[in-house]
C-alpha atoms as a PDB file:
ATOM      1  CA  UNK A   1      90.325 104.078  61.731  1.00  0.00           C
ATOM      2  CA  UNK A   2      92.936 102.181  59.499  1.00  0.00           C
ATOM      3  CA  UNK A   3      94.708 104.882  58.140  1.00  0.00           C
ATOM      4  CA  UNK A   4      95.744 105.990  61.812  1.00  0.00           C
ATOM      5  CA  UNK A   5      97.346 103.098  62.698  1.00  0.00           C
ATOM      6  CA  UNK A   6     100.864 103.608  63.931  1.00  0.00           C
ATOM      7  CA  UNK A   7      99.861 107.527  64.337  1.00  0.00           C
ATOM      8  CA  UNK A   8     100.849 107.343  68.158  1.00  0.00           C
ATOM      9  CA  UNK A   9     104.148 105.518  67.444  1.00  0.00           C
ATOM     10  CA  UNK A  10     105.036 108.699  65.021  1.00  0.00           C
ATOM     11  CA  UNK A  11     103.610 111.300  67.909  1.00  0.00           C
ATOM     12  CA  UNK A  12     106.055 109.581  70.571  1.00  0.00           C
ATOM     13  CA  UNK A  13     109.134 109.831  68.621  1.00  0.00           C
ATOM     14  CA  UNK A  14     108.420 113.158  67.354  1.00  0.00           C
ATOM     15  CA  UNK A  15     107.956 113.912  71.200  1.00  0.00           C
ATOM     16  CA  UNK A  16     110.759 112.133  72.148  1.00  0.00           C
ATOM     17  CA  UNK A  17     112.930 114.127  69.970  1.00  0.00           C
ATOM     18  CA  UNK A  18     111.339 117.166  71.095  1.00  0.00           C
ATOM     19  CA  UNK A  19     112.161 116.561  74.664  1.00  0.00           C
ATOM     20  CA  UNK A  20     115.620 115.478  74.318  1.00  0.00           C
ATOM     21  CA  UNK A  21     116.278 118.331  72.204  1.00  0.00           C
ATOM     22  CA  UNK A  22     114.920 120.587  75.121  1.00  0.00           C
ATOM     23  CA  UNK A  23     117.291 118.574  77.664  1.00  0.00           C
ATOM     24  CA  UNK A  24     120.615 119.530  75.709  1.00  0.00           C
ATOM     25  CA  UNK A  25     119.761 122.776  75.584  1.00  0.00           C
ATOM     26  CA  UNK A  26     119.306 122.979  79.137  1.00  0.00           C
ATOM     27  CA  UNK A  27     122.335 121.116  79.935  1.00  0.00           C
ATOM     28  CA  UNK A  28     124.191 123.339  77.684  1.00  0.00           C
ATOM     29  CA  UNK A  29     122.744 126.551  79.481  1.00  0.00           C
ATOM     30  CA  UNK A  30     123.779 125.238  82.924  1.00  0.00           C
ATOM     31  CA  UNK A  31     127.386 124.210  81.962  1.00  0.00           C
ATOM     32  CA  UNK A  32     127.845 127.662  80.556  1.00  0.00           C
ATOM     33  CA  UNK A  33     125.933 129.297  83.468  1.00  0.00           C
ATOM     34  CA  UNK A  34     128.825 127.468  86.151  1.00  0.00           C
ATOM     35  CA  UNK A  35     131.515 128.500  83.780  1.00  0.00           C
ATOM     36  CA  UNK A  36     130.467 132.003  84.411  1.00  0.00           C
ATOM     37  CA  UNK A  37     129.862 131.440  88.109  1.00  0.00           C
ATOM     38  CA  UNK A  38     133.540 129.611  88.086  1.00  0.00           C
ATOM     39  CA  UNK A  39     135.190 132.638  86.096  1.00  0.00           C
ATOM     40  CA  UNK A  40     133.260 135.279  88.317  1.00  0.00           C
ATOM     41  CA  UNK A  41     134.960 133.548  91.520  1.00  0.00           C
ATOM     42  CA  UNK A  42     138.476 133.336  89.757  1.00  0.00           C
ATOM     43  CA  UNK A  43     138.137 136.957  89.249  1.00  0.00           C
ATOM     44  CA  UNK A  44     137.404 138.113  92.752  1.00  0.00           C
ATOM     45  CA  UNK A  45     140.089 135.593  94.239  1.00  0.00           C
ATOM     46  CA  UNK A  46     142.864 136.981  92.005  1.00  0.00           C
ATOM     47  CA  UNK A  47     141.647 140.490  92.470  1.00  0.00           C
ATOM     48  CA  UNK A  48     141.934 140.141  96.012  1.00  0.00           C
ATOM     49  CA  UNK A  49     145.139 137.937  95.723  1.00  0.00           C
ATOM     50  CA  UNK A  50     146.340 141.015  93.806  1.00  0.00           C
ATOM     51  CA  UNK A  51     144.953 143.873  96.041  1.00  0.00           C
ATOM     52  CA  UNK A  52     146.512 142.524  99.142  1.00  0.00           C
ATOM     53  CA  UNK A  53     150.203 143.276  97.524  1.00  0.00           C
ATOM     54  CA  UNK A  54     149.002 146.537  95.764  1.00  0.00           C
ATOM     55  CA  UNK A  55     148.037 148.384  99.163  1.00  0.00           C
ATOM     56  CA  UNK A  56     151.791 147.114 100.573  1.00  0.00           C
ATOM     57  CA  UNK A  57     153.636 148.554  97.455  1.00  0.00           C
ATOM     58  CA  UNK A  58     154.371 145.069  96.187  1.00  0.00           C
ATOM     59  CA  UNK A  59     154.981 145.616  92.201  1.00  0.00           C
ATOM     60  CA  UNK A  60     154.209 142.099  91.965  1.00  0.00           C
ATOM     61  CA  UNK A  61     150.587 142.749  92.231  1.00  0.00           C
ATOM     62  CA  UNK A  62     149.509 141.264  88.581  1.00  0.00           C
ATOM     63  CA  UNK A  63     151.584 138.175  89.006  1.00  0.00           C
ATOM     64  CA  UNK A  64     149.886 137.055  92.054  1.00  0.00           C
ATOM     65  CA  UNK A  65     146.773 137.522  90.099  1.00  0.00           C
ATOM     66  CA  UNK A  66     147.599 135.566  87.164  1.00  0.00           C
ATOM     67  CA  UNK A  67     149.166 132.684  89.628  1.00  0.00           C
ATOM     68  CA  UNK A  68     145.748 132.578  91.628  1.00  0.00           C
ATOM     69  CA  UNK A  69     143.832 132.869  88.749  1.00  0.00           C
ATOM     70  CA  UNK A  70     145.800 129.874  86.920  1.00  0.00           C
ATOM     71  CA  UNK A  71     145.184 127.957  89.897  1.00  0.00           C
ATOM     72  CA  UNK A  72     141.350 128.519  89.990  1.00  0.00           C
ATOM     73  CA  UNK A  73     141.544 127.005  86.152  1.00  0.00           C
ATOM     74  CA  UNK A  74     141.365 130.663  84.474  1.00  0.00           C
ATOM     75  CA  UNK A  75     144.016 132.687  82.464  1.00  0.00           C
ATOM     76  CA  UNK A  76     144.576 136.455  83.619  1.00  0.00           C
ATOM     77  CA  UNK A  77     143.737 138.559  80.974  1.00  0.00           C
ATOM     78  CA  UNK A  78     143.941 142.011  82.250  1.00  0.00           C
ATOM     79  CA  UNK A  79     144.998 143.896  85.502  1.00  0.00           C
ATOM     80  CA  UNK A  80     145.388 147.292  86.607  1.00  0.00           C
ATOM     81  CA  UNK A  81     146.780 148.250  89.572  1.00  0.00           C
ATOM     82  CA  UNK A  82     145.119 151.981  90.275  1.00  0.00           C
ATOM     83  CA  UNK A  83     145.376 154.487  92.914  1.00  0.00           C
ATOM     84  CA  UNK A  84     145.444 153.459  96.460  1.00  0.00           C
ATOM     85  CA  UNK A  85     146.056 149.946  95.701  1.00  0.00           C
ATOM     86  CA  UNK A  86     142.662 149.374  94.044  1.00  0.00           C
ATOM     87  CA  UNK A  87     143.284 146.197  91.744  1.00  0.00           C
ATOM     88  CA  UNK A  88     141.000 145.375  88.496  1.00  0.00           C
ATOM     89  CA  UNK A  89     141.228 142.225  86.887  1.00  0.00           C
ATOM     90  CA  UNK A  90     139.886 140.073  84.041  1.00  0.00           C
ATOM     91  CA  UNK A  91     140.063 136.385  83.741  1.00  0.00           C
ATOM     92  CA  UNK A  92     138.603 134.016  80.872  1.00  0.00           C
ATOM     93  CA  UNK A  93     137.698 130.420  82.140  1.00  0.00           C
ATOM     94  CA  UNK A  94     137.739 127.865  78.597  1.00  0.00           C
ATOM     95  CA  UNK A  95     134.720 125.899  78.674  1.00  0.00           C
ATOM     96  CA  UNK A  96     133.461 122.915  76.311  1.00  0.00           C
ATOM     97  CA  UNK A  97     130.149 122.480  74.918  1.00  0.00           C
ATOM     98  CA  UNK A  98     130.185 119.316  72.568  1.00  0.00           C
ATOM     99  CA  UNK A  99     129.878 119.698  69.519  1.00  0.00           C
ATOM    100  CA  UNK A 100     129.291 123.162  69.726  1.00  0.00           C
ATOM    101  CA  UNK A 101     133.223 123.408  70.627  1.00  0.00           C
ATOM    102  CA  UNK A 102     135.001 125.271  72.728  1.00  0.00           C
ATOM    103  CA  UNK A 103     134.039 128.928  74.045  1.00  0.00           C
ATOM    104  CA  UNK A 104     134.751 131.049  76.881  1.00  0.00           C
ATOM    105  CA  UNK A 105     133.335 132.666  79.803  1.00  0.00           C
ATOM    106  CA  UNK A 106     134.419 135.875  81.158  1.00  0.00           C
ATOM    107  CA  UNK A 107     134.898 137.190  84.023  1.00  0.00           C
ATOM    108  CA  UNK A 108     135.986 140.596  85.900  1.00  0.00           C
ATOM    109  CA  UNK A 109     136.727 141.944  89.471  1.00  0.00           C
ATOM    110  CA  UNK A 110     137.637 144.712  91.653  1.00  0.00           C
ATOM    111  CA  UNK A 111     139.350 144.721  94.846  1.00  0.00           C
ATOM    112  CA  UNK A 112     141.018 147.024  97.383  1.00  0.00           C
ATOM    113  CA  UNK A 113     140.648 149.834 100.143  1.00  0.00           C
ATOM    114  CA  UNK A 114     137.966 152.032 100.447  1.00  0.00           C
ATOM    115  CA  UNK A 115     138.985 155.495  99.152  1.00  0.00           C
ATOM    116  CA  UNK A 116     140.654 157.506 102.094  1.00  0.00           C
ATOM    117  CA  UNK A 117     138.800 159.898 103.521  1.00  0.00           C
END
């Protein structure tokens, strides 16, 4: 019995370590999981933002993506105005994880009229 003592002292920090090790990771999983939810809604607003000029001619389409986008905290990264003023955009939302740096989430949209017909 003497040669255990202090044994549970060595289990509880080795459980300890465990757990919080366990806790960042989750923490990092959900601040990269509402990054991705954050980028997915810039997407869809600037998409729409962008549609909305499309289907009235409005060559400015892309712009008014890239200003709603910059205002949801993303940066535009693509945009295609197609036929019948259907709009597709990419955004990118930056997002810090510690130490682990800086990364980012993606995010991509489509908006516009139904096809005629």
């Amino acid at each position: 019995m003497r040669n255990e003592r202090g044994s549970a002292t060595v289990w509880v920090l080795a459980l300890s370590a465990v757990l919080a090790l366990l806790a960042t990771a989750a923490v990092l999983v959900g601040i990269a999981a509402v990054a991705r939810h954050r980028a997915a809604g810039a997407a869809d607003l600037a998409a729409l933002a962008a549609a909305g000029r499309a289907v009235l001619g409005n060559p400015a389409a892309c712009p008014a993506a890239a200003e709603v986008a910059a205002a949801n905290g993303a940066e535009l990264t693509g945009c295609r105005v197609g036929e019948h003023g259907v709009v597709e955009v990419a955004v990118a939302v930056p997002v810090r994880l510690g130490r682990l740096g800086v990364h980012t989430a993606h995010g991509r949209a489509r908006a516009g009229p139904g096809a005629p017909g």
